[in-house]
N, C-alpha and C. Protein backbone atom coordinates (compact mmCIF):
# COMPACT_ATOMS: atom_id res chain seq x y z
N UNK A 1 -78.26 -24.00 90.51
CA UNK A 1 -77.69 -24.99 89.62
C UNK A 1 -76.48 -24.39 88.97
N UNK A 2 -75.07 -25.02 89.08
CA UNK A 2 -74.37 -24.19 88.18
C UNK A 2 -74.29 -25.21 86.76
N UNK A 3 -73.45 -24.08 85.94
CA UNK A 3 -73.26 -24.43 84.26
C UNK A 3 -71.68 -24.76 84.78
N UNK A 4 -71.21 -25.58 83.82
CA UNK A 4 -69.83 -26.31 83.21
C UNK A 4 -70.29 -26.15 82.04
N UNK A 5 -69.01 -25.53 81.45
CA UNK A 5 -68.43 -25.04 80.53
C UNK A 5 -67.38 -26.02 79.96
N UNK A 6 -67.88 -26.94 78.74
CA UNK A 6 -67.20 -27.96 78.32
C UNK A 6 -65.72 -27.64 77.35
N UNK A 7 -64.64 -28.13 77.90
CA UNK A 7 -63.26 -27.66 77.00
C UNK A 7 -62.77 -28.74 77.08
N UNK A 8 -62.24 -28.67 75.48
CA UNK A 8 -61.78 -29.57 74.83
C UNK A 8 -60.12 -30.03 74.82
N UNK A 9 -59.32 -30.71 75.90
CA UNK A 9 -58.19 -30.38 76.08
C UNK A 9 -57.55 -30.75 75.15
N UNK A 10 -57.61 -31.73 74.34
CA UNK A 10 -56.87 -32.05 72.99
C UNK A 10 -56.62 -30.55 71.87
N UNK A 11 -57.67 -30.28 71.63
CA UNK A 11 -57.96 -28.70 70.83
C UNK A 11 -56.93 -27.77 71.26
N UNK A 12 -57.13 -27.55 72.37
CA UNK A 12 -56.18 -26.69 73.17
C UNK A 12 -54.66 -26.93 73.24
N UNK A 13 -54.50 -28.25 73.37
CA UNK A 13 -52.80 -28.59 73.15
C UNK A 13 -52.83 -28.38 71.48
N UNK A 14 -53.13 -28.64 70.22
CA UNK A 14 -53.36 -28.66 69.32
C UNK A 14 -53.12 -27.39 68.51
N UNK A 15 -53.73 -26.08 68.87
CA UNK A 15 -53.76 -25.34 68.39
C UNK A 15 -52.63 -24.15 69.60
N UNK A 16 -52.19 -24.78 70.57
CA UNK A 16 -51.05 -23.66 71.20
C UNK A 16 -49.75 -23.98 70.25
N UNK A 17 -49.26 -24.74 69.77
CA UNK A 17 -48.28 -25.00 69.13
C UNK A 17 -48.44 -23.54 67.75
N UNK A 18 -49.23 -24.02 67.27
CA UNK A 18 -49.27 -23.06 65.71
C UNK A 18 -49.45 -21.93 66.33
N UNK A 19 -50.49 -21.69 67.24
CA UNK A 19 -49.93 -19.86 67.77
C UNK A 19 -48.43 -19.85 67.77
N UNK A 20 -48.31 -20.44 68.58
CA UNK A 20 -46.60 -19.96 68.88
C UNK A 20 -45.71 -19.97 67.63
N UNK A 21 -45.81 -20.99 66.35
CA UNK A 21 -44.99 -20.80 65.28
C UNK A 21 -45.27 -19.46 64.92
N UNK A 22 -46.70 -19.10 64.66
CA UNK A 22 -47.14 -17.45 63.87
C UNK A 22 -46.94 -16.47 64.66
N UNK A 23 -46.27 -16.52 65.90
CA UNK A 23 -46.05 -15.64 66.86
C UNK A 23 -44.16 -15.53 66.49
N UNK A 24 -43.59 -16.14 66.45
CA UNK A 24 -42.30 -16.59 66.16
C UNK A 24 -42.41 -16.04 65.04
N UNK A 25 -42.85 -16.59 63.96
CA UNK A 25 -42.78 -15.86 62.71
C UNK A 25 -42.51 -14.81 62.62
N UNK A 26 -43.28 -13.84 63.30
CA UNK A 26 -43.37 -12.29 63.32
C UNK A 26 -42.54 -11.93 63.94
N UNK A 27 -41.89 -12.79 64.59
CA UNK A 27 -41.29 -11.87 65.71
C UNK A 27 -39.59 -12.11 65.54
N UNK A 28 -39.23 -13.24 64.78
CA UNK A 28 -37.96 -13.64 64.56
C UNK A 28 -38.03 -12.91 62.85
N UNK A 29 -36.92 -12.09 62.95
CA UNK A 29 -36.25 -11.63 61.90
C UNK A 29 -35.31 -12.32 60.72
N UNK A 30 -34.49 -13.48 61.39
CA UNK A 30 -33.79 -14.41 60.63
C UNK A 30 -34.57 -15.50 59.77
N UNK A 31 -36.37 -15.38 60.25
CA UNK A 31 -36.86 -16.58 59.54
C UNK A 31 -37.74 -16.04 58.06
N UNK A 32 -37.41 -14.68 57.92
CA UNK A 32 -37.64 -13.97 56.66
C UNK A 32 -36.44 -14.17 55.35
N UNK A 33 -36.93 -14.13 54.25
CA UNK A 33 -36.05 -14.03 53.35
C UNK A 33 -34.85 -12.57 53.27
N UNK A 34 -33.88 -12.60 53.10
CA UNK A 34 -33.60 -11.18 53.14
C UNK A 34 -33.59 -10.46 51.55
N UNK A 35 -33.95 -9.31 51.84
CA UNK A 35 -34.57 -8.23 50.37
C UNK A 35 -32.48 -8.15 49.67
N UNK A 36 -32.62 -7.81 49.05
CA UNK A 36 -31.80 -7.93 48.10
C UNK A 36 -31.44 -5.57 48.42
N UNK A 37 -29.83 -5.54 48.27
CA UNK A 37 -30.00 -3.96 48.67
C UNK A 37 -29.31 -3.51 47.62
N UNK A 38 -30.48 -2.75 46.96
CA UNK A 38 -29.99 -2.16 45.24
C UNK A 38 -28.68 -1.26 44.95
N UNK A 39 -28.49 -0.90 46.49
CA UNK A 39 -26.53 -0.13 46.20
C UNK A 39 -25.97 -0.76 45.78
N UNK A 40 -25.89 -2.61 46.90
CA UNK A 40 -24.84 -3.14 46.90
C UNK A 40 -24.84 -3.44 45.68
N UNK A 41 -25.56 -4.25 44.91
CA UNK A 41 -26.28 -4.33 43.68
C UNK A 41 -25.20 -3.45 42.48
N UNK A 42 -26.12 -2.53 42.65
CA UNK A 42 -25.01 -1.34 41.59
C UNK A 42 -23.93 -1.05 42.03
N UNK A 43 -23.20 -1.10 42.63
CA UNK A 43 -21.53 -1.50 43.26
C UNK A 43 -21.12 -2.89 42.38
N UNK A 44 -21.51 -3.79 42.60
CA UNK A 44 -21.16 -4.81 41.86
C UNK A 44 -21.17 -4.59 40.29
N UNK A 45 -22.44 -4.34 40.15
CA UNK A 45 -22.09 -3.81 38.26
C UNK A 45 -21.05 -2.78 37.93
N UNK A 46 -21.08 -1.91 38.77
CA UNK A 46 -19.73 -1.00 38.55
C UNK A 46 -18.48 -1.73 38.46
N UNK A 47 -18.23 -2.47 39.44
CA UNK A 47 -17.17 -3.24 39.45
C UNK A 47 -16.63 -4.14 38.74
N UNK A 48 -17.94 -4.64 37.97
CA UNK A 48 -17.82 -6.09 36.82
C UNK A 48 -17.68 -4.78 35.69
N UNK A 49 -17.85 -3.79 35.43
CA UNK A 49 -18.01 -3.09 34.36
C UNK A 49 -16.27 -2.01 34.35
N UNK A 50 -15.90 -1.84 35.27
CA UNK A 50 -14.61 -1.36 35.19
C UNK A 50 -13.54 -2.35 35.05
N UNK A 51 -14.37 -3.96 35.68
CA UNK A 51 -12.94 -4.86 35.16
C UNK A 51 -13.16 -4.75 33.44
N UNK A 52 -14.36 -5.17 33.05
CA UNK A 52 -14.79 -5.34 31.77
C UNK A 52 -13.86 -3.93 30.82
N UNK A 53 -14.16 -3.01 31.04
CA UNK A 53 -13.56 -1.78 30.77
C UNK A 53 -12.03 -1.78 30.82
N UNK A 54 -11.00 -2.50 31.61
CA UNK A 54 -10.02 -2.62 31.79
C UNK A 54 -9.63 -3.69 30.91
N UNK A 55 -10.32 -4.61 30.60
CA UNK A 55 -10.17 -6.05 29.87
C UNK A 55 -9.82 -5.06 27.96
N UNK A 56 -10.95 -4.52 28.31
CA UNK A 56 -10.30 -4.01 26.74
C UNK A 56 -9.77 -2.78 26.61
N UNK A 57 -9.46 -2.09 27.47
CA UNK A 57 -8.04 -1.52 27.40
C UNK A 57 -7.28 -2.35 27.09
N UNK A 58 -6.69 -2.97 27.73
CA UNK A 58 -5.61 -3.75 27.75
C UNK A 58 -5.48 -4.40 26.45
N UNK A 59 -6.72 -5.10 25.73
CA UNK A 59 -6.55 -5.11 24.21
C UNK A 59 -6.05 -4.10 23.33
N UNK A 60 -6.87 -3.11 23.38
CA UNK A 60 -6.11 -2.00 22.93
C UNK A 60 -5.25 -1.55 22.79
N UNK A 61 -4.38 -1.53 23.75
CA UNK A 61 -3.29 -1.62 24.18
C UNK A 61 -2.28 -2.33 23.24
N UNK A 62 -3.07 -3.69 23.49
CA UNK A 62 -1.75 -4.46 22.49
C UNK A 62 -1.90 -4.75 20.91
N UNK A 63 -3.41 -4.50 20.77
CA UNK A 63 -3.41 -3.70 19.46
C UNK A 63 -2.83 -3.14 18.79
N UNK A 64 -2.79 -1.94 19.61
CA UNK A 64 -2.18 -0.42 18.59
C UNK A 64 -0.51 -1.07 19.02
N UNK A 65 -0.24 -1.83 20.06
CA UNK A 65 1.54 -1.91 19.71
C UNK A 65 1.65 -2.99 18.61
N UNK A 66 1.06 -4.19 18.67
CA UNK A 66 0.71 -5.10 17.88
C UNK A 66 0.49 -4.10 16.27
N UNK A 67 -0.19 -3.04 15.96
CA UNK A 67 0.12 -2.55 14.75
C UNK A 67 1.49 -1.65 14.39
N UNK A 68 2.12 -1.10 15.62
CA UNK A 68 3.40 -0.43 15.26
C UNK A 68 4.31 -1.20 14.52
N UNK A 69 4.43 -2.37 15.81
CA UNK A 69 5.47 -3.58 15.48
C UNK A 69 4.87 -3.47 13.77
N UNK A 70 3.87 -3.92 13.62
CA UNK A 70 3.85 -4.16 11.85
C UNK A 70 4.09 -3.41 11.26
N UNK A 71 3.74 -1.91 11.56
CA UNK A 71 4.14 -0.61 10.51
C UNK A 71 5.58 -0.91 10.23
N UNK A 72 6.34 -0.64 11.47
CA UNK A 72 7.97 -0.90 11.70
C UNK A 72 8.60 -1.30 10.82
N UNK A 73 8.21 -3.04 10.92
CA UNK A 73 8.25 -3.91 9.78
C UNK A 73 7.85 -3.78 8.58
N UNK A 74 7.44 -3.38 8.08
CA UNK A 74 6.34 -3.21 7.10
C UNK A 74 7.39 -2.57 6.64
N UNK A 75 7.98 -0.89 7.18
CA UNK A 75 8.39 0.12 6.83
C UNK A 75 10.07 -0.60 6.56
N UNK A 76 10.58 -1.43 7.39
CA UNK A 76 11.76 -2.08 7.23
C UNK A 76 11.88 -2.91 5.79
N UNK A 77 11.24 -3.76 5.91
CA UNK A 77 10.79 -4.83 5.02
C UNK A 77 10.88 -3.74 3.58
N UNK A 78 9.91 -2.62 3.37
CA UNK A 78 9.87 -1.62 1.79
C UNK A 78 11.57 -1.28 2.01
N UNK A 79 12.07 -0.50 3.12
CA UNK A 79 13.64 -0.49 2.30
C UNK A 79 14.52 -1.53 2.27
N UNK A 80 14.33 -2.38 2.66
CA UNK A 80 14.98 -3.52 2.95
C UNK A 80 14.88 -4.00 0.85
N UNK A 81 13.58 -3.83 0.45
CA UNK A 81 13.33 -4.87 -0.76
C UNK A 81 13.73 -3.14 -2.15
N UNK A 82 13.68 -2.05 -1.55
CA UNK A 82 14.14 -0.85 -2.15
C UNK A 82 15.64 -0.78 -2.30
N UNK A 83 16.29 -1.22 -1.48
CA UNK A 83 18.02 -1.55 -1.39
C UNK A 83 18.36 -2.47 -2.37
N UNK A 84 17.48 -3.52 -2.56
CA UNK A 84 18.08 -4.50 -3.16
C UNK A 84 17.60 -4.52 -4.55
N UNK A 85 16.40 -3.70 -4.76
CA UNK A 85 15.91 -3.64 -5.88
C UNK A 85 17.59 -2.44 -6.66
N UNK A 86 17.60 -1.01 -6.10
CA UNK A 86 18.41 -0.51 -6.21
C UNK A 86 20.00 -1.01 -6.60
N UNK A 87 19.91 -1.57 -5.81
CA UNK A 87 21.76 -2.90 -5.89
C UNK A 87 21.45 -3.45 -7.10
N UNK A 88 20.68 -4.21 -7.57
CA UNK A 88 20.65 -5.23 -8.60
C UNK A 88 20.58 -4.55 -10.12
N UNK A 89 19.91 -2.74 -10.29
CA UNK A 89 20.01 -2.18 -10.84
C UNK A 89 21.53 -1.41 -11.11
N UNK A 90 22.08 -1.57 -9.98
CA UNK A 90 23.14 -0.71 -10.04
C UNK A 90 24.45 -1.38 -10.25
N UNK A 91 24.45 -2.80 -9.98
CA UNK A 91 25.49 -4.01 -9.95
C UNK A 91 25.25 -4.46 -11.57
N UNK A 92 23.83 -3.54 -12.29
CA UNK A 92 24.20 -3.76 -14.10
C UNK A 92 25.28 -2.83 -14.65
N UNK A 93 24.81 -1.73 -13.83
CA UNK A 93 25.57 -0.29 -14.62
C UNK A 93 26.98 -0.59 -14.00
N UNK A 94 27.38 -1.45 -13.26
CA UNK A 94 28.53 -1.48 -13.11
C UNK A 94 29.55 -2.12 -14.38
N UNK A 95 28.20 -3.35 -14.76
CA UNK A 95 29.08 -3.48 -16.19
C UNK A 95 29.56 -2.66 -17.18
N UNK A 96 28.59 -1.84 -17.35
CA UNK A 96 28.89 -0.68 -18.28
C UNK A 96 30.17 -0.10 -18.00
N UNK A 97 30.30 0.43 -16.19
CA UNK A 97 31.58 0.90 -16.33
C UNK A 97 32.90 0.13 -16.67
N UNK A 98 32.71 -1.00 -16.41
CA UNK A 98 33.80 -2.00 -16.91
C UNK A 98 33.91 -1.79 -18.30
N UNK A 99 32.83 -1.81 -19.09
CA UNK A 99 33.33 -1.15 -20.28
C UNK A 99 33.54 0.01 -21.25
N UNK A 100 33.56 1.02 -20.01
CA UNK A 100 33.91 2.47 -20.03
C UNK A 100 35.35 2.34 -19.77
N UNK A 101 35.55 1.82 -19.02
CA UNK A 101 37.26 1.66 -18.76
C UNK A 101 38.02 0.57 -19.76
N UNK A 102 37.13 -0.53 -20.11
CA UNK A 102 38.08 -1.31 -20.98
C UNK A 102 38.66 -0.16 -22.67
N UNK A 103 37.20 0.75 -22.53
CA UNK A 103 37.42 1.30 -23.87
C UNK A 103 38.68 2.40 -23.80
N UNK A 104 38.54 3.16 -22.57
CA UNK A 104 39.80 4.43 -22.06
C UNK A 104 40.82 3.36 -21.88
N UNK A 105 41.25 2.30 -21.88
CA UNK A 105 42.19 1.63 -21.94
C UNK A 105 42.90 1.19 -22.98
N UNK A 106 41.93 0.61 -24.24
CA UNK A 106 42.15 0.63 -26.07
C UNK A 106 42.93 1.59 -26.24
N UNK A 107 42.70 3.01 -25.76
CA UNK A 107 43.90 4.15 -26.53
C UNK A 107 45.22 3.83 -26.40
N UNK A 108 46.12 3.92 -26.96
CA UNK A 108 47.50 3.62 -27.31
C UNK A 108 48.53 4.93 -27.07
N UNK A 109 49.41 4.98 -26.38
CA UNK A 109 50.04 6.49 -26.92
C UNK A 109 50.73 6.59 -28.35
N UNK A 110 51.16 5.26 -28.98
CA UNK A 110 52.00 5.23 -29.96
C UNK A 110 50.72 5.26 -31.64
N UNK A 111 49.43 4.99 -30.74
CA UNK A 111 48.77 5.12 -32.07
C UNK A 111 48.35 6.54 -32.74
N UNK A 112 48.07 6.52 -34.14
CA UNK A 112 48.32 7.43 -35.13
C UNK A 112 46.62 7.91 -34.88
N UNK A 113 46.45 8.74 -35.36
CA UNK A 113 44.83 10.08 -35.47
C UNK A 113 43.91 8.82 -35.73
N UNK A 114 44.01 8.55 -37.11
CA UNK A 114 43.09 7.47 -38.21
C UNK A 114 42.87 6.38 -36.97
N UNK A 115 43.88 5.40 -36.04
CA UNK A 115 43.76 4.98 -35.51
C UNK A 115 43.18 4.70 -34.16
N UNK A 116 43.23 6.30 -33.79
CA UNK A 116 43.07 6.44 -32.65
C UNK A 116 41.34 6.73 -32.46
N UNK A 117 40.77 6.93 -33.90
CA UNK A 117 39.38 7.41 -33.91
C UNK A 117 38.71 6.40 -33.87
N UNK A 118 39.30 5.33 -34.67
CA UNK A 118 38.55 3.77 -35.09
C UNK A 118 38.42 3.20 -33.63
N UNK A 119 39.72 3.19 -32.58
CA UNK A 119 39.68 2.59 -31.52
C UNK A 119 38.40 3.58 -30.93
N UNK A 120 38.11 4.93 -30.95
CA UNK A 120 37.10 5.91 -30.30
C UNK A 120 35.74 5.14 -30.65
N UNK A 121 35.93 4.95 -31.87
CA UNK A 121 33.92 4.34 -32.53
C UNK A 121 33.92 3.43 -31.83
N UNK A 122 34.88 2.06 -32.22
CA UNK A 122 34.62 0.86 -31.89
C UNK A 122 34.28 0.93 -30.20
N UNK A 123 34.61 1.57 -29.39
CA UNK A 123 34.73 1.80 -27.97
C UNK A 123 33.05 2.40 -27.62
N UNK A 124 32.85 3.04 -28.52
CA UNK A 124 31.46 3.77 -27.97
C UNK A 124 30.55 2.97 -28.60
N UNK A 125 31.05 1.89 -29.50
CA UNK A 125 29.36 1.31 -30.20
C UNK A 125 29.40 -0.26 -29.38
N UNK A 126 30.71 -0.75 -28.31
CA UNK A 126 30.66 -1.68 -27.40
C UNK A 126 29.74 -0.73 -26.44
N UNK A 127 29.76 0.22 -25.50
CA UNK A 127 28.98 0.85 -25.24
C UNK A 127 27.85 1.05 -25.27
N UNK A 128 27.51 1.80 -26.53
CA UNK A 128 26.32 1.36 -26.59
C UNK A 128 25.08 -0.03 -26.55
N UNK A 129 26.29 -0.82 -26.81
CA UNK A 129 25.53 -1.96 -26.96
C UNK A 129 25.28 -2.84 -25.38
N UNK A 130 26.63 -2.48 -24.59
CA UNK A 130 26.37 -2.97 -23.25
C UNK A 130 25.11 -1.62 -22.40
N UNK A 131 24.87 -0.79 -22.85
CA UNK A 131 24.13 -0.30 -21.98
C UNK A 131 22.82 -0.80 -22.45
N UNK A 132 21.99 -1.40 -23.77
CA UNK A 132 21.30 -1.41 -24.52
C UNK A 132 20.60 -2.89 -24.00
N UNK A 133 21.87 -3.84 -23.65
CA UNK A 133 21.73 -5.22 -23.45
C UNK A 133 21.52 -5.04 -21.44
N UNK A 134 21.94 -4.13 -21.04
CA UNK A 134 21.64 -3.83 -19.39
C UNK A 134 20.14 -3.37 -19.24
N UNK A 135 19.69 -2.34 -20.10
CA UNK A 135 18.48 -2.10 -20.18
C UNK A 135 17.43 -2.88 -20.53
N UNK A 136 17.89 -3.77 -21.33
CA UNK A 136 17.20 -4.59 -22.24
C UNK A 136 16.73 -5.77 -20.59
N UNK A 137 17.74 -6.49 -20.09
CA UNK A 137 17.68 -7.08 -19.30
C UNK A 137 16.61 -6.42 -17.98
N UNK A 138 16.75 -5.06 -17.93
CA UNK A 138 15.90 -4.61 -16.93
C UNK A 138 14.39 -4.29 -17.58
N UNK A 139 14.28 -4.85 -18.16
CA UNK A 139 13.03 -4.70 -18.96
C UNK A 139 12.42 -3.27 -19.52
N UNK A 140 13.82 -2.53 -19.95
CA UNK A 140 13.42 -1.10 -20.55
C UNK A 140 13.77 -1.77 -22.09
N UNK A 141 12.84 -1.37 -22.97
CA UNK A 141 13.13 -1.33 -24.28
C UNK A 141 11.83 0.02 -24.96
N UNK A 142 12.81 0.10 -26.21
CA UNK A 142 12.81 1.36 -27.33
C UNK A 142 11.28 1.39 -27.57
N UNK A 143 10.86 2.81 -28.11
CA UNK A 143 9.90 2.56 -28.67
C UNK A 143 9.61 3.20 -29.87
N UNK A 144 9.62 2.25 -30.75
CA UNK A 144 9.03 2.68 -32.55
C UNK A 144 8.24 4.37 -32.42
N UNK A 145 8.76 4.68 -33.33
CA UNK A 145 7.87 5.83 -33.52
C UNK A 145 8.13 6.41 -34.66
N UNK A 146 9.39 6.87 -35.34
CA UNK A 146 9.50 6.51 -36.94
C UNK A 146 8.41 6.19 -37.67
N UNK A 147 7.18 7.12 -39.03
CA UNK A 147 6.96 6.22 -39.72
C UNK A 147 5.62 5.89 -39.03
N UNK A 148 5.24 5.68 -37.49
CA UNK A 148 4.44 5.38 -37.12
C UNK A 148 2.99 6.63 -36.84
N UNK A 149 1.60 6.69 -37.06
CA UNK A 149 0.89 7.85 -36.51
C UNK A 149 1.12 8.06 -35.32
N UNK A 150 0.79 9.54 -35.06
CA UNK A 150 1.41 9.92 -34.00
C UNK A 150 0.08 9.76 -32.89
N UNK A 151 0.81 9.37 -31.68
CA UNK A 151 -0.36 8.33 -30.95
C UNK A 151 0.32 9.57 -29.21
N UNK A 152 -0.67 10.53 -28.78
CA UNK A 152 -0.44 11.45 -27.68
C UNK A 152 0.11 11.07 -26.36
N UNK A 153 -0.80 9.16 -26.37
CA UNK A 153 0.08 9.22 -25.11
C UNK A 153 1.34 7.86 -25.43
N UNK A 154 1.58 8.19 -26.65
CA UNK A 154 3.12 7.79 -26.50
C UNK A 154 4.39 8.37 -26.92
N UNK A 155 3.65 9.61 -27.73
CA UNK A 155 4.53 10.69 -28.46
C UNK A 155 4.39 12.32 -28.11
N UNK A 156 5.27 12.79 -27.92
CA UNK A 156 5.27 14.55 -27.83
C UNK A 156 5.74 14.96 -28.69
N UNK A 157 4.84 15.79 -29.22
CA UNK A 157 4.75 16.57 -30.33
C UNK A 157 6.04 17.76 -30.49
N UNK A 158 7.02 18.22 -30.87
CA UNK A 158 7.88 19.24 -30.14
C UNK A 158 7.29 20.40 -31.55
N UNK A 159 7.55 19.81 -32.43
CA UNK A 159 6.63 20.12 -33.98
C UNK A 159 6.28 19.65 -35.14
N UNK A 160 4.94 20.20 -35.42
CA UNK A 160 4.40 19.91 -36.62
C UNK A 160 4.92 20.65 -37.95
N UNK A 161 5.25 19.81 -38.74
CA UNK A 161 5.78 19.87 -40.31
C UNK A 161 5.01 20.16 -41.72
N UNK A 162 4.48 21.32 -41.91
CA UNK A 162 3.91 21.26 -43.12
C UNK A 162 4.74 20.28 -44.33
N UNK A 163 4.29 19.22 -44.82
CA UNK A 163 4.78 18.94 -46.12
C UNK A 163 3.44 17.97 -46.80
N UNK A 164 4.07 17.77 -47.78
CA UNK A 164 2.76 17.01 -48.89
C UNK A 164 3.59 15.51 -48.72
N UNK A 165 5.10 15.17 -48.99
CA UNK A 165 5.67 14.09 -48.80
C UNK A 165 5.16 12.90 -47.56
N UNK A 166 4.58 13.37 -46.77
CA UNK A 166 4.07 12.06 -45.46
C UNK A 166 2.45 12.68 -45.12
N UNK A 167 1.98 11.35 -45.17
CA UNK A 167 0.66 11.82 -44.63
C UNK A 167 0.49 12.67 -43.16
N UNK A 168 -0.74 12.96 -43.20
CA UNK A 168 -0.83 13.79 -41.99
C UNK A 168 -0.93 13.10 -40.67
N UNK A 169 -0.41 13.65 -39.64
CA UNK A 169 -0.28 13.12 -38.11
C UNK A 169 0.44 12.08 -38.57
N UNK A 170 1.49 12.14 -39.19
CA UNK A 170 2.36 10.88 -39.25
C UNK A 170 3.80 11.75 -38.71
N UNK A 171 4.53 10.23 -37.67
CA UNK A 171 6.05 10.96 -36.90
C UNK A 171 6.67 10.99 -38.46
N UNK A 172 7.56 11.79 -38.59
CA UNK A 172 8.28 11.60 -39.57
C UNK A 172 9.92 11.90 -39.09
N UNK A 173 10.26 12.09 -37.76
CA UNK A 173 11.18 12.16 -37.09
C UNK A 173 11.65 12.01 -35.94
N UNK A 174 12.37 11.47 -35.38
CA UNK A 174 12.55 11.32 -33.69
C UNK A 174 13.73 12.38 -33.38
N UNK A 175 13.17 12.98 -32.40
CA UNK A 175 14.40 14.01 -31.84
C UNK A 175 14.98 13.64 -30.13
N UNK A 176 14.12 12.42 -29.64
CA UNK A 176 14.71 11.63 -28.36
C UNK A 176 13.59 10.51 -28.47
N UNK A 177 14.32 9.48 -28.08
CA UNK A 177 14.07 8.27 -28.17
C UNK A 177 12.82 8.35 -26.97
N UNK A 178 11.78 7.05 -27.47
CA UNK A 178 10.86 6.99 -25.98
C UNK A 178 11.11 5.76 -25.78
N UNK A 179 10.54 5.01 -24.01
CA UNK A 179 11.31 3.60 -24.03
C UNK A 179 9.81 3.22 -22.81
N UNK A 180 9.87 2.07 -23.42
CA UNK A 180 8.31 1.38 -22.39
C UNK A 180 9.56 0.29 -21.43
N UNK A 181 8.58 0.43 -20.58
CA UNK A 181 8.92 -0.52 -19.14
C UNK A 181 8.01 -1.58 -19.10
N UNK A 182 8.22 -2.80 -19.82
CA UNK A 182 7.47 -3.74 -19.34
C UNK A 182 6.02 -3.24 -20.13
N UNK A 183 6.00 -3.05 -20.75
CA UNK A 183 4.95 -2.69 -21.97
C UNK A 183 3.87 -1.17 -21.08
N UNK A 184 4.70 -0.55 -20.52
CA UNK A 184 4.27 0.52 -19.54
C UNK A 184 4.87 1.28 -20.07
N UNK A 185 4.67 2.92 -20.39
CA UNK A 185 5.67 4.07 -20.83
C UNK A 185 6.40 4.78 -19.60
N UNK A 186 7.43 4.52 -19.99
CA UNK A 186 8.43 5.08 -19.11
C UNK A 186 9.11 6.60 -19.28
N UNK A 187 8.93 6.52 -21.02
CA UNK A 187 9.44 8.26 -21.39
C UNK A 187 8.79 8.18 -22.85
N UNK A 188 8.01 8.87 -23.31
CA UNK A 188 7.43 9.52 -24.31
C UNK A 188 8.67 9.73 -25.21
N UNK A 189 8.44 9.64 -26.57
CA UNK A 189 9.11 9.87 -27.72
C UNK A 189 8.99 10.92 -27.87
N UNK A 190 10.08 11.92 -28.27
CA UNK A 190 9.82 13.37 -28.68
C UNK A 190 9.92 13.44 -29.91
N UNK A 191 9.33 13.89 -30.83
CA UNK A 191 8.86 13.38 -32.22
C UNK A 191 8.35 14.86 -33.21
N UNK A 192 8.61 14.67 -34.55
CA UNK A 192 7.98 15.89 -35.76
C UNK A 192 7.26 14.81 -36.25
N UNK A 193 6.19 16.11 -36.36
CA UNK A 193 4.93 15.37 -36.98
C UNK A 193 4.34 15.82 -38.34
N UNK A 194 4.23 15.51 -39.02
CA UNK A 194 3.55 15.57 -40.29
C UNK A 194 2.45 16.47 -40.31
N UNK A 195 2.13 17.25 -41.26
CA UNK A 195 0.58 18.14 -41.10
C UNK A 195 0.59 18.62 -42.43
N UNK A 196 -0.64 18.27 -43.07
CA UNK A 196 -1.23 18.38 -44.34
C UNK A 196 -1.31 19.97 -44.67
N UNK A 197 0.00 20.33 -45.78
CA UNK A 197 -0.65 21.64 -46.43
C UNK A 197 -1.52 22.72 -46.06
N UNK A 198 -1.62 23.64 -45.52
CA UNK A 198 -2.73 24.55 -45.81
C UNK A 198 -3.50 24.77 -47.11
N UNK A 199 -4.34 24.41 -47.84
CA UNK A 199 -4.57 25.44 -48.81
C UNK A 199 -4.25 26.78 -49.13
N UNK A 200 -3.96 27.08 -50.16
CA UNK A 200 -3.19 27.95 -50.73
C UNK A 200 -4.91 29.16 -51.16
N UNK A 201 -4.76 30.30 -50.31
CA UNK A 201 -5.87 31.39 -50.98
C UNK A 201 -5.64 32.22 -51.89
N UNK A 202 -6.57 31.98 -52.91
CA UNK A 202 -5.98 32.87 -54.44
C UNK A 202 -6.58 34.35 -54.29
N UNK A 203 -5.51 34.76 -54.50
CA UNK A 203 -5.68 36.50 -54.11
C UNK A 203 -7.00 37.20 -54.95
N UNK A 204 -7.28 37.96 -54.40
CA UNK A 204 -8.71 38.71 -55.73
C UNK A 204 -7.82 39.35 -56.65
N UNK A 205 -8.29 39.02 -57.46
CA UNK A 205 -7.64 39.72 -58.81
C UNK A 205 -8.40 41.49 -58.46
């Protein structure tokens, strides 16, 4: 008697297909994902990192010229406003000399001694008064000290005066004028100062 051996031909067409995909699978290289290759990888960051690196150089760069240019200026601009501060000071004192010369001009050859002295005062107290009214305008004016206690940081002491006549630490003389700038000291008063008596020690008998 023989055996038959029952096969299923549907099954068989059925399942040759999917062998062959999982056979393919393995065996085709292009149907894998491809791995990622960590050189190329770090090549690229190098590369994004030296442009990056170059990006701010180049700021830098125009930075520090970007601050010259301003020093430059900056440094132009202070003498530029130092010139003119200077000029505007110096275009006063020019008045003065105008009336340094109007006064050397007053002398007369035909005038007499008596005359010639009166024209001298009157000449030096226009003078004084145009340099007084130039200063005045530049915001230098006098400072009291006459009469006034004597106060260190507006007066120098050159000396102290024994007497009983003025109280003590009082100026009782000016020996150079002091002059504030804009309510700022510009030159200290040189000044005698007052100082109370010593007591007098009675000898031993």
């Amino acid at each position: 008697m023989t055996s038959k051996t029952n096969q299923n031909p549907q099954a068989t067409s059925d399942a040759a297909p999917e062998e062959k995909a999982v056979a393919a699978d393995e065996t085709d290289p292009g149907s894998r994902e491809a791995e990622p290759d960590p050189l190329a990888q770090l090549k690229a960051d190098l590369e994004a990192a030296k442009a990056e690196l170059e990006q701010w150089r180049d700021r830098c760069l125009r930075k520090a010229a970007e601050f010259e240019n301003f020093r430059k200026r900056s440094e132009r601009e202070r003498k530029e406003t130092a010139n003119l501060t200077q000029g505007s000071v110096l275009i006063e004192f020019l008045l003065v000399m105008d009336a340094f010369e109007r006064a050397l001009g007053s002398f007369k050859e035909g005038e007499d001694q008596a005359g010639r002295f009166q024209s001298y005062r009157e000449g030096v107290e226009l003078l004084y008064k145009q340099l007084s009214d130039t200063l005045s305008r530049l915001g230098v004016v006098p400072l009291a000290a006459k009469g006034q206690t004597f106060d260190p940081h507006l007066h120098e002491a050159l000396v102290r005066l024994e007497t009983a006549e003025h109280e003590d630490n009082t100026v009782i003389e000016e020996l150079r004028r002091g002059y504030l700038l804009k309510d700022r000291l510009l030159r200290p008063a040189q000044v005698v100062v007052a100082s109370s008596p010593k007591p007098k020690q009675e000898n031993p008998s």
